[in-house]
N, C-alpha and C. Protein backbone atom coordinates (compact mmCIF):
# COMPACT_ATOMS: atom_id res chain seq x y z
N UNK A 1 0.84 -1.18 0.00
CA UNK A 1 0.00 0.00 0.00
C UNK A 1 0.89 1.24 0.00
N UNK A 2 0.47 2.30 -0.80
CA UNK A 2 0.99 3.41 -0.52
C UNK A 2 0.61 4.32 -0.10
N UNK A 3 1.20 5.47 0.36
CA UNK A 3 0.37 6.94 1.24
C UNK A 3 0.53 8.10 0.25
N UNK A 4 -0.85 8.65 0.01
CA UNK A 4 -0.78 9.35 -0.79
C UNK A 4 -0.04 10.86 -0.17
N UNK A 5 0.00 11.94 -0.83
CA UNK A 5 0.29 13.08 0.41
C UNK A 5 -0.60 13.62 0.98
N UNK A 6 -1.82 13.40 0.80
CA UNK A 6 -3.03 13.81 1.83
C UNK A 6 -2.88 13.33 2.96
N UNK A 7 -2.09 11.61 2.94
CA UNK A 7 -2.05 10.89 4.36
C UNK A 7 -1.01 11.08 4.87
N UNK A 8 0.23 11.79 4.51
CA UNK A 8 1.28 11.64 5.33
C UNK A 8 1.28 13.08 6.31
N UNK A 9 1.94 12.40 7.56
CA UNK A 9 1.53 12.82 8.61
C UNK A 9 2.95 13.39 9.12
N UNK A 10 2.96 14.85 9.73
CA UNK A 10 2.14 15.79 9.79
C UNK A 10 1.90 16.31 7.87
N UNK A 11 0.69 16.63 7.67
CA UNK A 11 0.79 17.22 6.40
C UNK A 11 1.14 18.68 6.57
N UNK A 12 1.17 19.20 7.79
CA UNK A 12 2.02 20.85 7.42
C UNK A 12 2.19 20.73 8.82
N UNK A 13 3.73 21.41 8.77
CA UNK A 13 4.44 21.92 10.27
C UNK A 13 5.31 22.87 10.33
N UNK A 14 4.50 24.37 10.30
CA UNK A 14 4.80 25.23 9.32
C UNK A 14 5.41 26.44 11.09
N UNK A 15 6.50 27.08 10.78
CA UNK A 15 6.60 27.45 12.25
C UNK A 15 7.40 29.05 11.80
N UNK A 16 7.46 30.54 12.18
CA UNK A 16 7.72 31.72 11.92
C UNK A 16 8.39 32.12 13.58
N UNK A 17 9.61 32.89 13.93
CA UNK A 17 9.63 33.46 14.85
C UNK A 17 10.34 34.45 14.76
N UNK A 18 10.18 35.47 15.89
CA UNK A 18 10.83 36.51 15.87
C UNK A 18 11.16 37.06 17.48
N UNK A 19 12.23 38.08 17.95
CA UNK A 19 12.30 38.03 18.75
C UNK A 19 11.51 40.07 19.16
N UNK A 20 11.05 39.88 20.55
CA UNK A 20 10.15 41.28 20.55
C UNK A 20 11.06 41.69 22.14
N UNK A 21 11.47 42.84 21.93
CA UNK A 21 11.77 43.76 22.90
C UNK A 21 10.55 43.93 24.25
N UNK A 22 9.95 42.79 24.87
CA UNK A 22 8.77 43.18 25.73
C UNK A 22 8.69 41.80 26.64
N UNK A 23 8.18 41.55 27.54
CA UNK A 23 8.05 40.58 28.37
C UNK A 23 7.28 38.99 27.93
N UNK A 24 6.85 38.27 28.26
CA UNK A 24 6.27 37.42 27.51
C UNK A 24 4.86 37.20 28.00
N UNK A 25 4.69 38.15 29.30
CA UNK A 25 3.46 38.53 29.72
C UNK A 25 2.56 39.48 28.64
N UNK A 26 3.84 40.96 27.98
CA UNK A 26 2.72 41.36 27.66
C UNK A 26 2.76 40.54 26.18
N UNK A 27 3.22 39.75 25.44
CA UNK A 27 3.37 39.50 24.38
C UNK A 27 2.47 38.23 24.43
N UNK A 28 1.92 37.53 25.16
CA UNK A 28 0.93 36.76 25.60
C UNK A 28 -0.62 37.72 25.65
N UNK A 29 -0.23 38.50 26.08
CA UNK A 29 -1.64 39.18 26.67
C UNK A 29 -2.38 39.50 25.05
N UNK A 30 -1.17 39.87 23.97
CA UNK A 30 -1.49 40.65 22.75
C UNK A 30 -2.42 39.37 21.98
N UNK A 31 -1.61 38.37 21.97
CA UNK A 31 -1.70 36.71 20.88
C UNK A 31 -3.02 35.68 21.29
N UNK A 32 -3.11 36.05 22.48
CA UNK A 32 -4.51 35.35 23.12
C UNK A 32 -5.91 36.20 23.29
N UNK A 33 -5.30 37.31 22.65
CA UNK A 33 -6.16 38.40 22.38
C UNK A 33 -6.97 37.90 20.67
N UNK A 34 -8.03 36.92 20.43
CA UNK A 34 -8.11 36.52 19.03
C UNK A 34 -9.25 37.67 18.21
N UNK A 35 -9.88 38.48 18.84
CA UNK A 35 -10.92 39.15 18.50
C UNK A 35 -10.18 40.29 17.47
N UNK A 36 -8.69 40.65 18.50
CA UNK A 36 -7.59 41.56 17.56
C UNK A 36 -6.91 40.73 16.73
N UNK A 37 -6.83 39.95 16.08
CA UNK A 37 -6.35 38.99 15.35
C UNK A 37 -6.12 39.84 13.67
N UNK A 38 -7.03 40.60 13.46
CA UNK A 38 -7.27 41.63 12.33
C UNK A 38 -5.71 42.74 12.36
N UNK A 39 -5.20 42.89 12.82
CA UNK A 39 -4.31 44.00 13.23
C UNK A 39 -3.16 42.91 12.70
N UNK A 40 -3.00 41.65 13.16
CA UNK A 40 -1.68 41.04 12.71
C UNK A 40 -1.73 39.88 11.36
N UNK A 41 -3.14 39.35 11.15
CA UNK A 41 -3.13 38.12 10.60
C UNK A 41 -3.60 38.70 9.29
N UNK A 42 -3.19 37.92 8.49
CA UNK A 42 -3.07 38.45 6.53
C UNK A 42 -3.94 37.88 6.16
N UNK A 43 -5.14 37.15 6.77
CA UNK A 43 -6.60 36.72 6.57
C UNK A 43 -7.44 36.64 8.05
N UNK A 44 -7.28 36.58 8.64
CA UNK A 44 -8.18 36.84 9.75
C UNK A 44 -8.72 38.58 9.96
N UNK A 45 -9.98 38.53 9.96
CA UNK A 45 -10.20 40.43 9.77
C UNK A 45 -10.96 40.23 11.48
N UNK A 46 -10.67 39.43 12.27
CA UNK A 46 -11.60 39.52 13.50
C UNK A 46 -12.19 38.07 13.86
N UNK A 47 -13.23 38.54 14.63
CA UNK A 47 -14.14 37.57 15.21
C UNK A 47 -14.60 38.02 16.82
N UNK A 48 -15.37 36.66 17.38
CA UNK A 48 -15.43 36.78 18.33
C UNK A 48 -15.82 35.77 19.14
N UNK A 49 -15.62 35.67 20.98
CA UNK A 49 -15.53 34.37 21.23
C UNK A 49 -17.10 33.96 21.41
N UNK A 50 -17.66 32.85 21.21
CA UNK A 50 -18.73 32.49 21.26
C UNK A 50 -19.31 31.07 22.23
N UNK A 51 -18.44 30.54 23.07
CA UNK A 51 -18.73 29.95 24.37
C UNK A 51 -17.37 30.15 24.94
N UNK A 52 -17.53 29.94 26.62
CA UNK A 52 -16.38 29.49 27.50
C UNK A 52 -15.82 31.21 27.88
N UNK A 53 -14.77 30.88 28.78
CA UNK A 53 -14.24 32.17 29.22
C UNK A 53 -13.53 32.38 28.30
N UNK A 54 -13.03 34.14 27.23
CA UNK A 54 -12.41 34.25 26.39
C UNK A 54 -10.81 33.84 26.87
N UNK A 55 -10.28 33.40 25.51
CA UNK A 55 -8.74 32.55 26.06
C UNK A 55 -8.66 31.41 26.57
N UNK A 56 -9.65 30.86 27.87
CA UNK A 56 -9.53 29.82 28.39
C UNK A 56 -9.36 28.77 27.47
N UNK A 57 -8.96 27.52 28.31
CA UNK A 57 -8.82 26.27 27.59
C UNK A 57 -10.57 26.01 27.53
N UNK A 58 -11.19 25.48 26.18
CA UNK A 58 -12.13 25.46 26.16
C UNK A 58 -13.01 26.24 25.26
N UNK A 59 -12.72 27.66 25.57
CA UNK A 59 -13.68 28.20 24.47
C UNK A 59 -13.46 28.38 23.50
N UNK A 60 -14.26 28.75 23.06
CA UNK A 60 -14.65 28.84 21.38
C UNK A 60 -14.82 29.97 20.69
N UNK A 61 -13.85 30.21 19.24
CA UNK A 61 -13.69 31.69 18.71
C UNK A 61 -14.43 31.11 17.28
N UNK A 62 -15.33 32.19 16.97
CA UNK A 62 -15.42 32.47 16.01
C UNK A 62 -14.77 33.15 14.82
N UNK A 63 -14.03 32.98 14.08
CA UNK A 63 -13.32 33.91 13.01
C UNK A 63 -13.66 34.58 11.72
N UNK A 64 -13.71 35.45 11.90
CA UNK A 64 -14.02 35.97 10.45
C UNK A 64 -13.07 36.38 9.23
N UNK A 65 -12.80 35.50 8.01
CA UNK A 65 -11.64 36.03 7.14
C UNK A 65 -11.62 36.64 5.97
N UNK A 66 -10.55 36.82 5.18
CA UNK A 66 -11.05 37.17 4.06
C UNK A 66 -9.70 36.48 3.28
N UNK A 67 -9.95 36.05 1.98
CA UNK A 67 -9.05 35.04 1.38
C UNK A 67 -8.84 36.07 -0.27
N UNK A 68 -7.80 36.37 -0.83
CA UNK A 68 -7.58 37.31 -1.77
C UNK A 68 -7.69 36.25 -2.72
N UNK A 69 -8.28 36.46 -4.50
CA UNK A 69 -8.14 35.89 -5.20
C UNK A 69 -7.30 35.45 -6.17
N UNK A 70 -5.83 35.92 -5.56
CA UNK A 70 -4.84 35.55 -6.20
C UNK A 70 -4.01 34.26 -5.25
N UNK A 71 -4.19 33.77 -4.24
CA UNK A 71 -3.84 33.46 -3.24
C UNK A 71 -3.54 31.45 -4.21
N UNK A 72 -2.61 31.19 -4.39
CA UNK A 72 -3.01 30.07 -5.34
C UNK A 72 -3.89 29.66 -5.69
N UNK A 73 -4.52 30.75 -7.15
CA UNK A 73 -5.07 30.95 -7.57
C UNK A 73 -5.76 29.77 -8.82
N UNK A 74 -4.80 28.56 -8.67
CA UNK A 74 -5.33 27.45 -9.81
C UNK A 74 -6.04 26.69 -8.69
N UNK A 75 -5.58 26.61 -7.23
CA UNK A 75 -6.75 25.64 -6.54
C UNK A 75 -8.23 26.20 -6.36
N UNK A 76 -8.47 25.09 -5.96
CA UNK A 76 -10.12 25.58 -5.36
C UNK A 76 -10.45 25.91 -4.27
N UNK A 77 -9.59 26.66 -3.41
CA UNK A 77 -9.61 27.21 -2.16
C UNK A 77 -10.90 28.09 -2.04
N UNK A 78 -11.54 28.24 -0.85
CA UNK A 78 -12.49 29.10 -0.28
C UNK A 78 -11.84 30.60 -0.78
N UNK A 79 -12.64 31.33 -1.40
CA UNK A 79 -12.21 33.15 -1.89
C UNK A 79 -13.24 33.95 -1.04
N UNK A 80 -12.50 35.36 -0.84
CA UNK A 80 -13.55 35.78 -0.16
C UNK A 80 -13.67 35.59 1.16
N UNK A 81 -14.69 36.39 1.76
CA UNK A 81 -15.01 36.09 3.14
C UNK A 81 -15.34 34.78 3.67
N UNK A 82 -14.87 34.37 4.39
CA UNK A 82 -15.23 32.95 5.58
C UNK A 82 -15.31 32.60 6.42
N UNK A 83 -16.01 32.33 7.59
CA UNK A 83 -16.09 32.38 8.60
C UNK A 83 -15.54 30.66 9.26
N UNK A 84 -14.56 31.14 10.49
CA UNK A 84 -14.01 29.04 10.68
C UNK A 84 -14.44 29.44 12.56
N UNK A 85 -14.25 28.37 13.08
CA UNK A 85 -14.80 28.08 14.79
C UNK A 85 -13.29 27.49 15.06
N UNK A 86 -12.79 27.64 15.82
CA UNK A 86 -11.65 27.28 16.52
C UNK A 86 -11.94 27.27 18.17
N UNK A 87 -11.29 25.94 18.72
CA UNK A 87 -11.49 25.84 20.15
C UNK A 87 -9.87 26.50 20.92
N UNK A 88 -9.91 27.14 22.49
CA UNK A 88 -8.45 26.64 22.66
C UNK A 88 -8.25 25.75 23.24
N UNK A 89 -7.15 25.14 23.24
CA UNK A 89 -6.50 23.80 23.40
C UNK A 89 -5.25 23.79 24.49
N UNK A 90 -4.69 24.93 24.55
CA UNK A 90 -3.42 25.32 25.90
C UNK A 90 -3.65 26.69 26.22
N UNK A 91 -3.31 27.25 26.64
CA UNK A 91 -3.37 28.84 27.50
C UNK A 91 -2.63 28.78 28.71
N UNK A 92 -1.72 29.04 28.94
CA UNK A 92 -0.62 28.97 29.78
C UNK A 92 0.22 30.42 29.49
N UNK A 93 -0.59 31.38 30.58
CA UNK A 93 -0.25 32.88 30.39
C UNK A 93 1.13 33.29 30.30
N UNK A 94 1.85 33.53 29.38
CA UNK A 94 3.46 33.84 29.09
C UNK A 94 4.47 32.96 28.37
N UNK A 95 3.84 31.95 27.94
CA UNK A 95 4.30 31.06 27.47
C UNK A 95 3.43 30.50 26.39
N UNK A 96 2.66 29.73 26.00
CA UNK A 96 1.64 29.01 25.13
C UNK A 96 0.31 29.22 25.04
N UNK A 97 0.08 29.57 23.74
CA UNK A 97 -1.48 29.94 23.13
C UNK A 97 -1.40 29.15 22.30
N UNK A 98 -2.66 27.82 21.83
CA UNK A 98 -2.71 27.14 20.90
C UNK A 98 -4.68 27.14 20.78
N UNK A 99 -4.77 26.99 19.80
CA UNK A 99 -6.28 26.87 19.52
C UNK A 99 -6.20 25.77 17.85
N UNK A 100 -7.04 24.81 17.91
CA UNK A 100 -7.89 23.75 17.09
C UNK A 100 -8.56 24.31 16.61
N UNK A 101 -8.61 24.24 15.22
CA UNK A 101 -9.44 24.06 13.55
C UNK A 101 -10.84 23.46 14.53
N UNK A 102 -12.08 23.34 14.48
CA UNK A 102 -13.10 22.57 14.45
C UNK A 102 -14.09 22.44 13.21
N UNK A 103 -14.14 20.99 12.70
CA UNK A 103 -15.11 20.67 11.79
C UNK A 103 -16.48 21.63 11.54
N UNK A 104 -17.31 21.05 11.02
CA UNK A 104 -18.94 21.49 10.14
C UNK A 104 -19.38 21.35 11.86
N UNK A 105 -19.18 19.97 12.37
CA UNK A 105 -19.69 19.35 12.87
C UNK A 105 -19.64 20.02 14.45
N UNK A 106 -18.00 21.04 15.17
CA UNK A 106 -18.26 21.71 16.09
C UNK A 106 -17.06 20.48 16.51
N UNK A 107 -16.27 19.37 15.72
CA UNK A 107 -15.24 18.94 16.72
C UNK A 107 -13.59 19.12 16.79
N UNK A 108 -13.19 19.41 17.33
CA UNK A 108 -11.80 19.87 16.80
C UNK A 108 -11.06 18.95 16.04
N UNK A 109 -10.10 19.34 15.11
CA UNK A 109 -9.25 18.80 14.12
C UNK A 109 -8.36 18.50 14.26
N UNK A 110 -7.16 18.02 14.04
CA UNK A 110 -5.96 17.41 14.21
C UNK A 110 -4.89 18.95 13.31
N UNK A 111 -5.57 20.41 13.52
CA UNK A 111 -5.05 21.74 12.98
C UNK A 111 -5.43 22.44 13.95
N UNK A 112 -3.69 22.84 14.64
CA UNK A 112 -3.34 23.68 15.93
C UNK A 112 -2.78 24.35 15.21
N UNK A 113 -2.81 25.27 15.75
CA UNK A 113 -2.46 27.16 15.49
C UNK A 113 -1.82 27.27 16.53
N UNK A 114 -0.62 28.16 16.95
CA UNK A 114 0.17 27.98 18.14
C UNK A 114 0.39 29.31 18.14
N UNK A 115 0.73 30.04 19.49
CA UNK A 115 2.03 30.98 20.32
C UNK A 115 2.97 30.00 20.79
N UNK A 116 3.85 30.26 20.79
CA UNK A 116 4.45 30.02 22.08
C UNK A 116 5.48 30.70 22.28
N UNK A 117 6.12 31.18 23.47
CA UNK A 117 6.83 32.64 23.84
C UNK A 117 7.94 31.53 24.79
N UNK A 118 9.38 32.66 24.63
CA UNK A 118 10.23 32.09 25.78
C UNK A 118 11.08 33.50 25.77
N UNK A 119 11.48 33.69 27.41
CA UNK A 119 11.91 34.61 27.90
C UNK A 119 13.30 34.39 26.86
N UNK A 120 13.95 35.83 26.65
CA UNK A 120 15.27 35.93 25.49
C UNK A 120 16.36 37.31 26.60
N UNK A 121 17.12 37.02 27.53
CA UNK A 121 17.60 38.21 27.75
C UNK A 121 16.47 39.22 28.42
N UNK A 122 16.21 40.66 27.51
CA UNK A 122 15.89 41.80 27.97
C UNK A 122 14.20 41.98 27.40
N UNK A 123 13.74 40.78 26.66
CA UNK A 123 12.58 40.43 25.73
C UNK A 123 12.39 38.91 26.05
N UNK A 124 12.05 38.89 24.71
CA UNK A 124 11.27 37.09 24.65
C UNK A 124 11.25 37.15 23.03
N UNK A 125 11.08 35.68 22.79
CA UNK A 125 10.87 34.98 21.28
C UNK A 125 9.49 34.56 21.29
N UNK A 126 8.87 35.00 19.88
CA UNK A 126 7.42 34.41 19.96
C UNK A 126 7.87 33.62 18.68
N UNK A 127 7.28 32.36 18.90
CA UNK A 127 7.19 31.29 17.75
C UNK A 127 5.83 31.58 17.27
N UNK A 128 5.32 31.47 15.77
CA UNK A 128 4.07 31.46 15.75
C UNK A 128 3.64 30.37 15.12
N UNK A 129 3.08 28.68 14.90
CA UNK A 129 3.53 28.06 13.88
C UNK A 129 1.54 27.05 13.70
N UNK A 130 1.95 26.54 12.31
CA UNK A 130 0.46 25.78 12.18
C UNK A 130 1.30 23.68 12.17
N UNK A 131 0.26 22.94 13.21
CA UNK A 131 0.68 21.57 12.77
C UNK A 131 -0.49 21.56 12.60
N UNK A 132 -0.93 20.80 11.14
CA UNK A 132 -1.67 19.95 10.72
C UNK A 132 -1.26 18.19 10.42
N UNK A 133 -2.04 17.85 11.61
CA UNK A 133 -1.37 16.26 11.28
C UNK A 133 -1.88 15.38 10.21
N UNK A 134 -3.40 14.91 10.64
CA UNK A 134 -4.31 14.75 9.48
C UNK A 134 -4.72 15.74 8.56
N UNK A 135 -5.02 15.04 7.43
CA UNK A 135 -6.34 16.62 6.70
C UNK A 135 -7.47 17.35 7.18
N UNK A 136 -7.77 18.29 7.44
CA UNK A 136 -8.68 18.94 7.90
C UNK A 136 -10.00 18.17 6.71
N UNK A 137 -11.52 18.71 7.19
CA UNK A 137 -12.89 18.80 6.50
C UNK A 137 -11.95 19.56 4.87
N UNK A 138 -11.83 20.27 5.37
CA UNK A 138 -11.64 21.83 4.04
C UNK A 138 -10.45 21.38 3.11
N UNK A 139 -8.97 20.94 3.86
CA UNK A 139 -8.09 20.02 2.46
C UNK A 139 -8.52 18.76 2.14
N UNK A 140 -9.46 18.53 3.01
CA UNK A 140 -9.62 16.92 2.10
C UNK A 140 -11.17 17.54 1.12
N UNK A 141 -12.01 19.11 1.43
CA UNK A 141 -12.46 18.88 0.19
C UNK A 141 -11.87 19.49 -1.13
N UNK A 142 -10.80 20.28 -0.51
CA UNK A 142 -9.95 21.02 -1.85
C UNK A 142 -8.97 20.28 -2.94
N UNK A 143 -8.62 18.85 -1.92
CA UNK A 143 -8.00 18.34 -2.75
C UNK A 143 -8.75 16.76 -3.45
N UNK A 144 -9.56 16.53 -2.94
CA UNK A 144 -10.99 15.57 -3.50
C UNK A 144 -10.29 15.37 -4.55
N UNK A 145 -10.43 16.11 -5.68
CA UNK A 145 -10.93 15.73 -7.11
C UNK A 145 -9.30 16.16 -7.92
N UNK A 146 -8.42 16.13 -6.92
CA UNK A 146 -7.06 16.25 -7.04
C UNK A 146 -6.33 14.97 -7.65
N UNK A 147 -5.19 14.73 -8.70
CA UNK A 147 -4.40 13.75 -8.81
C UNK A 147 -3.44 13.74 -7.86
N UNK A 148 -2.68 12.73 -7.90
CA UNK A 148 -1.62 12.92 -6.77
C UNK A 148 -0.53 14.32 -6.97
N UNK A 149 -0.45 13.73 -8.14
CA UNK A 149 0.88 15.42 -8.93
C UNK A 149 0.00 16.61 -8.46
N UNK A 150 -0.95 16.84 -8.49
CA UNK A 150 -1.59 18.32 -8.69
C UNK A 150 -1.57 18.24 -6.92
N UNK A 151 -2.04 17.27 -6.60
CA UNK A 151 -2.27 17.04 -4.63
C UNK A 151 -1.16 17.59 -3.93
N UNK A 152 0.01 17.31 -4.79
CA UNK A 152 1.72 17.29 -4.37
C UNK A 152 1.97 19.03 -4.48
N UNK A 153 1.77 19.13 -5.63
CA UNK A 153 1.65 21.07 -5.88
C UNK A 153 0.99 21.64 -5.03
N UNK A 154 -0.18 21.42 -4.99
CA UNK A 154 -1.06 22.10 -4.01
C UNK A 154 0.01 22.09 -2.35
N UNK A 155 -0.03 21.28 -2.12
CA UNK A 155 0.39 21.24 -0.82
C UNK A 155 1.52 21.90 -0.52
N UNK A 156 2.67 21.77 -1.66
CA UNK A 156 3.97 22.82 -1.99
C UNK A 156 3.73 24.36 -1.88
N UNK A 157 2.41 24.40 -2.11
CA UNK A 157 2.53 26.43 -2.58
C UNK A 157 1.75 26.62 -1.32
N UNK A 158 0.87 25.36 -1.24
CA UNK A 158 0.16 25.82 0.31
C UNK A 158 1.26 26.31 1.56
N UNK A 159 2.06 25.24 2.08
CA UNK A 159 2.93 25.66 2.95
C UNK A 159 3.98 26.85 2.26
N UNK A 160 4.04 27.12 1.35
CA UNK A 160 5.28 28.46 1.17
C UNK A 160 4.15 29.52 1.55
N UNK A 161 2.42 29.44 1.17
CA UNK A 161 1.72 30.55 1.45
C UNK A 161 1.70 30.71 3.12
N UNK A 162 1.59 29.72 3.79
CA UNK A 162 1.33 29.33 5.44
C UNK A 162 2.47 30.07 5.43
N UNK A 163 3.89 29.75 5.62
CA UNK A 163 5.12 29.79 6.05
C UNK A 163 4.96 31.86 5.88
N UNK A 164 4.88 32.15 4.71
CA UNK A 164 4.55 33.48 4.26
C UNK A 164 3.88 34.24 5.32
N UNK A 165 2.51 33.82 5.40
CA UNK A 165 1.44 34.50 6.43
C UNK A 165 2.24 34.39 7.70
N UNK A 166 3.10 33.55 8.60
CA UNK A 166 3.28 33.13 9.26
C UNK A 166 4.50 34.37 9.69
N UNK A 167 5.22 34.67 8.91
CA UNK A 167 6.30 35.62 8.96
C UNK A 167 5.67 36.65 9.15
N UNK A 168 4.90 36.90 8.13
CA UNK A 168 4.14 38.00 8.03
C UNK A 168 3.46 38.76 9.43
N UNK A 169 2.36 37.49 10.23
CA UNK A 169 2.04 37.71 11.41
C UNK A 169 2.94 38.24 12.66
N UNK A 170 3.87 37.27 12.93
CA UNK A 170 4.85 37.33 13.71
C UNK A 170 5.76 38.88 13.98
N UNK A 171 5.90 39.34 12.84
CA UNK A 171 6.14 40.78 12.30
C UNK A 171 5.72 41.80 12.67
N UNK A 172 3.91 41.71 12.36
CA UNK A 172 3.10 42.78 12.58
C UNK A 172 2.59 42.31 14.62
N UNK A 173 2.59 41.57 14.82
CA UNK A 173 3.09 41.22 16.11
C UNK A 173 3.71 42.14 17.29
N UNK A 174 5.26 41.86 16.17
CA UNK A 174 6.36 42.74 17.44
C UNK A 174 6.47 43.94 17.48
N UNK A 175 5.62 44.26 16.52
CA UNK A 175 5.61 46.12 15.88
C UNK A 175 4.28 46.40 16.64
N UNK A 176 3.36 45.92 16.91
CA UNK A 176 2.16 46.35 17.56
C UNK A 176 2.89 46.50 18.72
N UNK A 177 3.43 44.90 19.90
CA UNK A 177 3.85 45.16 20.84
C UNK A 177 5.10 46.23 21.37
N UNK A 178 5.82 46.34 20.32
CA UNK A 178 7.52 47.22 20.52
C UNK A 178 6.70 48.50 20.26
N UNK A 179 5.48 49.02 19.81
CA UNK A 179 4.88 50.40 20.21
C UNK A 179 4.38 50.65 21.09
N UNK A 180 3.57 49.74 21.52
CA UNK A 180 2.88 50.04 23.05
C UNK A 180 3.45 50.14 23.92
């Protein structure tokens, strides 16, 4: 038997860091903040939390995005506005923010979204990174009607776009926090 690349595991383990002139308290306080998510993330324009205490392990964010139509532009990715549910999964104030992808269905996915911060000297390092182990609902329907070659591409431009956003975030991040 063989594994196609939909099955090999992790299918993305995509990770950005940078280091921020500020504590890892307040650089925690900023990242577990998901409602401001619009200010740093290159598709997230917001949201808001919709059960559980906001941040806690447990609740539940609503997100609201927006996806540009050039964004690898030969797949069949979601364009446009979209709305996804994410649970969190760690919260450990100064150190780790992680929140879960959740299905149609409301159950979380085997797609963590991460902080995680470590004291650096006179600052701290924020990692910002995505593991997807399995396929989510959404790549297994984007790549459905995929050959393996085209499955293989897709997944290539996907993580250089992740890896991209990922820098990108991390960035607008330390510049929010290194002003305040």
């Amino acid at each position: 038997m063989t594994s196609t690349s939909s099955q090999i595991t992790p299918l993305f383990d995509v990770r950005a860091r940078t280091r921020i002139a500020a504590t890892p308290a307040e650089v925690y306080a900023v990242v577990s903040d998901l409602p401001r998510s619009a200010e740093w993330s290159p598709e997230c324009t917001g949201g808001t939390w919709v059960s559980g205490r906001p941040g806690a392990v447990g609740a539940v964010f609503r997100g609201e995005n927006l996806r540009a139509r050039d964004v690898v532009a030969w797949a069949p990715v979601v364009r446009g506005v979209w709305r996804t549910e994410s649970q969190v999964v760690a919260a450990e104030p100064g150190r780790v923010f992680r929140w879960a992808m959740r299905d149609s269905a409301g159950n979380p996915q085997d797609s963590v979204w991460s902080y995680e911060i470590a004291p650096d000297g006179d600052g701290c390092v924020l990692v910002h990174g995505l593991r997807m182990g399995a396929a989510t609902e959404g790549i297994r329907g984007i790549t459905a009607e995929m050959d393996e070659a085209t499955r293989r591409a897709f997944l290539a431009e996907w993580t250089e776009k992740l890896a991209g956003d990922l820098r990108a975030t991390v960035e607008r991040v330390k510049a929010i926090v290194e002003q305040a």
